[in-house]
Protein backbone atom coordinates (compact mmCIF):
# COMPACT_ATOMS: atom_id res chain seq x y z
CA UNK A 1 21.76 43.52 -29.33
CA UNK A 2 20.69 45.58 -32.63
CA UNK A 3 21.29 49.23 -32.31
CA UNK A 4 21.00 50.42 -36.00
CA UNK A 5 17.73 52.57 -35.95
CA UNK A 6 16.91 52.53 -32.09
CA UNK A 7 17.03 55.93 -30.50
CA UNK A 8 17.61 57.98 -27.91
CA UNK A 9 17.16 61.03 -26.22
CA UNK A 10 20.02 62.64 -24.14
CA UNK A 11 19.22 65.84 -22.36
CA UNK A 12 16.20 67.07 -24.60
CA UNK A 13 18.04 65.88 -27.83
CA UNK A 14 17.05 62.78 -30.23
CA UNK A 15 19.75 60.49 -31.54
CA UNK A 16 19.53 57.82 -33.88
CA UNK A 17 22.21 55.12 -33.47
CA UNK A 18 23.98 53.64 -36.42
CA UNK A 19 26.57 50.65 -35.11
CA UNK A 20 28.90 49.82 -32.52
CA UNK A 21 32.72 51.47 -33.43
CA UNK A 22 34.07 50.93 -29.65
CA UNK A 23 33.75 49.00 -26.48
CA UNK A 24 36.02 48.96 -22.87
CA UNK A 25 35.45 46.98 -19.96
CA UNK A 26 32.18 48.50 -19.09
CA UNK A 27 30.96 50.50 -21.79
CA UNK A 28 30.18 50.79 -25.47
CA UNK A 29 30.52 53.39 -27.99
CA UNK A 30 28.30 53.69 -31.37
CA UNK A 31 28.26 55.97 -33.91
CA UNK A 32 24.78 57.66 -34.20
CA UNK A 33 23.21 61.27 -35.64
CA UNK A 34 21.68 63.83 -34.29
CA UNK A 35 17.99 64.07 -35.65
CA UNK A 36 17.55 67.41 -35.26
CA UNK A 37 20.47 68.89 -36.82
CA UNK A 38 21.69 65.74 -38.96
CA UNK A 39 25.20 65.88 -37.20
CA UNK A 40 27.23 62.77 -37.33
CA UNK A 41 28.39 61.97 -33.71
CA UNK A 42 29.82 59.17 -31.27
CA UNK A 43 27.59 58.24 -28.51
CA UNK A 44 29.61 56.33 -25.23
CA UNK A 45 26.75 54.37 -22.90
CA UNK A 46 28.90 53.25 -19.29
CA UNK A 47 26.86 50.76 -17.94
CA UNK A 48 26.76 51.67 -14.37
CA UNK A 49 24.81 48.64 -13.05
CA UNK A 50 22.27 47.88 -10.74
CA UNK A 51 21.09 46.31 -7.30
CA UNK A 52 22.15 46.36 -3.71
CA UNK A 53 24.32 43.20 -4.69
CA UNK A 54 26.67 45.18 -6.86
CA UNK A 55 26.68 48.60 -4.63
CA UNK A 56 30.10 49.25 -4.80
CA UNK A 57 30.70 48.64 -8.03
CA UNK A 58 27.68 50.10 -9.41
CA UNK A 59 29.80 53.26 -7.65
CA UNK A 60 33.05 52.91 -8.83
CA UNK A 61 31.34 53.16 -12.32
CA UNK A 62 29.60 55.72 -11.60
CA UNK A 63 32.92 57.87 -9.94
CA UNK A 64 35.05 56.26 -13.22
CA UNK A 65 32.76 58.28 -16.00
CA UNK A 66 32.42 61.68 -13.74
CA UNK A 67 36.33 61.01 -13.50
CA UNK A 68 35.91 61.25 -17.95
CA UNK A 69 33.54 63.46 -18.45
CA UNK A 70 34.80 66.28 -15.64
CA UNK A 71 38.31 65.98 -17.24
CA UNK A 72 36.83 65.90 -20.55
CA UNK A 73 34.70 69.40 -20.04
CA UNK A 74 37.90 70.79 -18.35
CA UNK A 75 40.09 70.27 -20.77
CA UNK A 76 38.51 71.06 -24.25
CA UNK A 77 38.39 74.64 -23.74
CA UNK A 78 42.09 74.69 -23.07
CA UNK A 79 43.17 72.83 -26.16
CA UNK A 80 42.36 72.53 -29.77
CA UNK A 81 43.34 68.63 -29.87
CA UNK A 82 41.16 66.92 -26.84
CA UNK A 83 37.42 65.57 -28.26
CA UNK A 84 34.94 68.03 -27.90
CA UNK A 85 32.00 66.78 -25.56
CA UNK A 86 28.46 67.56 -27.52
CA UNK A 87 26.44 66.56 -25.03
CA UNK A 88 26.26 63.60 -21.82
CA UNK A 89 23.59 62.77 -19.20
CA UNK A 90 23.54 60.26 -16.28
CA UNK A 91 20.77 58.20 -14.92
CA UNK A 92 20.28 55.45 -12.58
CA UNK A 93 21.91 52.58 -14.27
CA UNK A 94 24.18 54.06 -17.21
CA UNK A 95 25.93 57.29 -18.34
CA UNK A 96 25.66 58.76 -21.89
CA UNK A 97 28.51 61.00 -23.30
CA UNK A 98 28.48 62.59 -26.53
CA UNK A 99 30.97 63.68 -28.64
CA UNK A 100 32.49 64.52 -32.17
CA UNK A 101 32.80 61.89 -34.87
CA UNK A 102 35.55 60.92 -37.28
CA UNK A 103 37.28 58.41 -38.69
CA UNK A 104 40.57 57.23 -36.62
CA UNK A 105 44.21 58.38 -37.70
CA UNK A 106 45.03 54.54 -37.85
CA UNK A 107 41.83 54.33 -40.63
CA UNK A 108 44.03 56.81 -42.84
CA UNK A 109 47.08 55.34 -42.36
CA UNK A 110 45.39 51.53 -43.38
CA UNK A 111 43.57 53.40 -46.73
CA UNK A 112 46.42 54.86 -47.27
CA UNK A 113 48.54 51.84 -47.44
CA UNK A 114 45.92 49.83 -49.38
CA UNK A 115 45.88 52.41 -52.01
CA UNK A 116 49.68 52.33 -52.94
CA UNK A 117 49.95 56.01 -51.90
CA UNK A 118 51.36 57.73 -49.34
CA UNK A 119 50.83 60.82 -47.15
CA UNK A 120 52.23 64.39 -48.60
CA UNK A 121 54.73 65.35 -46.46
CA UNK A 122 53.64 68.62 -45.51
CA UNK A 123 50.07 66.76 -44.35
CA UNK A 124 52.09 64.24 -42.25
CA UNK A 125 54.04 67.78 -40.71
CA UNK A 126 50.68 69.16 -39.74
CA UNK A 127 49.53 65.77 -38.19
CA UNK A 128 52.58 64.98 -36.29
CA UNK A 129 52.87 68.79 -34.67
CA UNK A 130 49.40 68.17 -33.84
CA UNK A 131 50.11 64.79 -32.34
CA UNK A 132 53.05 66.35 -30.45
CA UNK A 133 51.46 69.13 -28.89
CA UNK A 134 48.34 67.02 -27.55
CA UNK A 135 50.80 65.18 -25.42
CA UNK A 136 52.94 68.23 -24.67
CA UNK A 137 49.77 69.92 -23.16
CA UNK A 138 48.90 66.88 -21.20
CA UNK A 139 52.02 66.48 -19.76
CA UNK A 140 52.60 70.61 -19.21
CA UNK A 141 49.35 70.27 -16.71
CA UNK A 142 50.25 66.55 -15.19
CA UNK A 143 47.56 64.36 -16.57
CA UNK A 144 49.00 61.09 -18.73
CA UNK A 145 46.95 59.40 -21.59
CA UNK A 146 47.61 55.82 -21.20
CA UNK A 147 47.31 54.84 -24.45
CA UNK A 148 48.27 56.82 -27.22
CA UNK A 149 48.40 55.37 -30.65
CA UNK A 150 46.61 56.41 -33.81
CA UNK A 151 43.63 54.17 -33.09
CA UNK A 152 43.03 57.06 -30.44
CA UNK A 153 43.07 60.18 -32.55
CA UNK A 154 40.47 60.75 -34.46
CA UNK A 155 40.10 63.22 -37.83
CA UNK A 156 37.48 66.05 -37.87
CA UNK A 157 36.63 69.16 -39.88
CA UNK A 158 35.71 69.87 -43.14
CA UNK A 159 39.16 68.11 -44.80
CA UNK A 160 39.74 65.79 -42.03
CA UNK A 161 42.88 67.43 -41.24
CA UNK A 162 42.36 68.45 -37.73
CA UNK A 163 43.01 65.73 -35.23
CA UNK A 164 41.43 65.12 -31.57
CA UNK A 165 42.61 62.81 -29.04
CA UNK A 166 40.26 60.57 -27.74
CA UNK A 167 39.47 57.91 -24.82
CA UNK A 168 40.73 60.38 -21.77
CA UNK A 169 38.65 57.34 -19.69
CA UNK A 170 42.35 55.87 -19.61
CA UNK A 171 44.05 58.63 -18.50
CA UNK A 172 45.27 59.88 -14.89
CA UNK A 173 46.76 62.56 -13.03
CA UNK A 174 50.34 62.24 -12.11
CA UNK A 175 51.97 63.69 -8.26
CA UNK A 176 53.68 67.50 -8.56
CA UNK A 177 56.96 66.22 -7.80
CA UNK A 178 57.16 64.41 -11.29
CA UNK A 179 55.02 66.91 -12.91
CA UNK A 180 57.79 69.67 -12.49
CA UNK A 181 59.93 66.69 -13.68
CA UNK A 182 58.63 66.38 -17.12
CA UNK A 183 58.73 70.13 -17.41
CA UNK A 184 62.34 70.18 -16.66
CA UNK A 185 63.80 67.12 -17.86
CA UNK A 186 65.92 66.36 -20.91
CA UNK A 187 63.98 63.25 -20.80
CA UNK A 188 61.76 61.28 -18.07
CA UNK A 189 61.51 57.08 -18.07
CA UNK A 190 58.91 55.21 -18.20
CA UNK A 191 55.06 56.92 -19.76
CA UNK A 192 56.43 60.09 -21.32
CA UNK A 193 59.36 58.46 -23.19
CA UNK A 194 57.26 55.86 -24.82
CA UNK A 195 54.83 58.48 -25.86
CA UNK A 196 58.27 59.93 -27.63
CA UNK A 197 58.76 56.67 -29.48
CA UNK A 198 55.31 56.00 -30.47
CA UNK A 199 55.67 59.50 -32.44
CA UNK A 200 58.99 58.09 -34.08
CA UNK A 201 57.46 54.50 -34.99
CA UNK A 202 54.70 56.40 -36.88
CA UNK A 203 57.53 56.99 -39.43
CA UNK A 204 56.87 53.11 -40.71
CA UNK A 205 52.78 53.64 -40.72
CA UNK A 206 53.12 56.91 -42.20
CA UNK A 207 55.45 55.09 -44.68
CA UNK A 208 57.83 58.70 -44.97
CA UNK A 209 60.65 58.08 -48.35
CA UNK A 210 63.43 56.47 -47.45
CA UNK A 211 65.25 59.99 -48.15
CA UNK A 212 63.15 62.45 -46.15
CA UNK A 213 63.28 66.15 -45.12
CA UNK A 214 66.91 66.44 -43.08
CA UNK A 215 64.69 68.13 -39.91
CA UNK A 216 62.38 64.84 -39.91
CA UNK A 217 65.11 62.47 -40.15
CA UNK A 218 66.37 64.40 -37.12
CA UNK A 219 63.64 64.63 -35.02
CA UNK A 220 62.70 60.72 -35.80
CA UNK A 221 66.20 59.80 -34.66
CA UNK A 222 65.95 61.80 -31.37
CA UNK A 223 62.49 60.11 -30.91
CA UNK A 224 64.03 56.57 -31.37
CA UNK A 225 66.43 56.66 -29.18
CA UNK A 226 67.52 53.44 -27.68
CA UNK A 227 67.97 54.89 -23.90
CA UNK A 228 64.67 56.45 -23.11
CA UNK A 229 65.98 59.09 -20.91
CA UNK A 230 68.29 60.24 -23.91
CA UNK A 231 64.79 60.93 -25.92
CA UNK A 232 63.20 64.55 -25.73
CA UNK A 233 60.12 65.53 -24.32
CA UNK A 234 57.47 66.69 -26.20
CA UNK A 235 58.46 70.17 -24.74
CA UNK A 236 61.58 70.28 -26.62
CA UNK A 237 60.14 68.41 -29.52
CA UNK A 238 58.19 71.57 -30.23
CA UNK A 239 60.74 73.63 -29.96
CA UNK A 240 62.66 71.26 -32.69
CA UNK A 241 63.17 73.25 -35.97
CA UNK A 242 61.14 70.34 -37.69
CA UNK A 243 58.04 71.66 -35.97
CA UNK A 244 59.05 75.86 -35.49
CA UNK A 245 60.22 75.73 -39.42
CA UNK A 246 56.12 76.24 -40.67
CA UNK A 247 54.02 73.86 -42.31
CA UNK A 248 55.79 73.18 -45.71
């Protein structure tokens, strides 16, 4: 189906849609402006679906983006790194929810790449610490992100420097006896550990000199960690001198 040009109107506001950048099992994401202020933005349509045929799944739709959207509003007041929500409606048959727009960590890391070049080391500090405590706040209030990679952080601000975690659709809650667990453990198996080791493979995308800063060497290492329960938790990662040393 075209998009480019159609438009739409979400709560009192006009949109113009641009392209498709996203897609799940049941929804669609395009990037689009807001006409009446020119801001770039990210529109996400759930398809909710329709007839007495397909009543019950027409609900669990419905329940899965209220499930988003409620976590979404709860959450970006608390912390500078979870997407901001702009603006969402829902109607009979599909949900709208709108939100910032930028250009994917993994985008950077691909130009950056291409180019030849490679990230300044005190830029990839201030995106790693970022990186580090979005998952540390997650996991300090129980809720998991499911999939976190660079594909799901996106850049915004004026520089592009300021990242935002994205697609909380995948995300759940977890049960307070393991909450208190990643609190308190050295390090916890299974979700939170490969979250650790995602953060030490981005030393190949990030392409960091074979001879970096002592502290990141350090902190990589820990992250890499063969035996997962031997890796930190993002709790002690920011309390690693890598991260509490400043941005330099």
């Amino acid at each position: 189906m075209a998009v480019r040009g159609k438009r739409l109107h979400i709560r009192g506001v006009p949109y113009k849609l641009e392209s498709k950048i996203g897609y799940g099992l049941h929804s669609n994401v395009y990037s689009a402006r807001d006409i009446s202020t020119g801001r770039p933005v990210a529109i996400k349509i759930v398809e909710f679906g329709h007839g007495a045929a397909i009543k019950a799944r027409t609900e669990s739709r419905r329940q899965t983006f209220w499930k988003e959207l409620d976590l979404l509003l709860h959450l970006q007041p608390l912390n500078p790194y979870i997407i901001r929500v702009l603006n969402w409606d829902s109607r009979e048959t599909v949900g709208f929810i709108v939100m910032e727009r930028g250009n994917t960590f993994r985008d950077t890391l691909v130009e950056t790449h291409l180019s030849g070049e490679k990230l300044q080391l005190p830029l990839v500090k201030q995106f790693w610490s970022q990186m580090v405590e979005a998952i540390y706040f997650l996991h300090r209030i129980g809720i998991v992100h499911a999939d976190v990679k660079p594909e799901n952080f996106i850049q915004v601000g004026p520089d592009g420097t300021s990242l935002r975690l994205i697609d909380m659709g995948i995300s759940f809650r977890l049960p307070p006896f393991i909450t208190s667990r990643l609190k308190t453990a050295a390090g916890t198996p299974g979700d939170n550990s490969n979250k650790i080791a995602f953060l030490g493979k981005l030393r190949n995308d990030i392409r960091i000199p074979p001879h970096p800063d002592p502290l990141l060497r350090s902190v990589l290492r820990k992250c890499l960690r063969f035996n997962p329960r031997r890796r930190p938790t993002a709790e002690k990662l920011m309390k690693h001198p890598y991260l509490t040393s400043g941005l330099h």
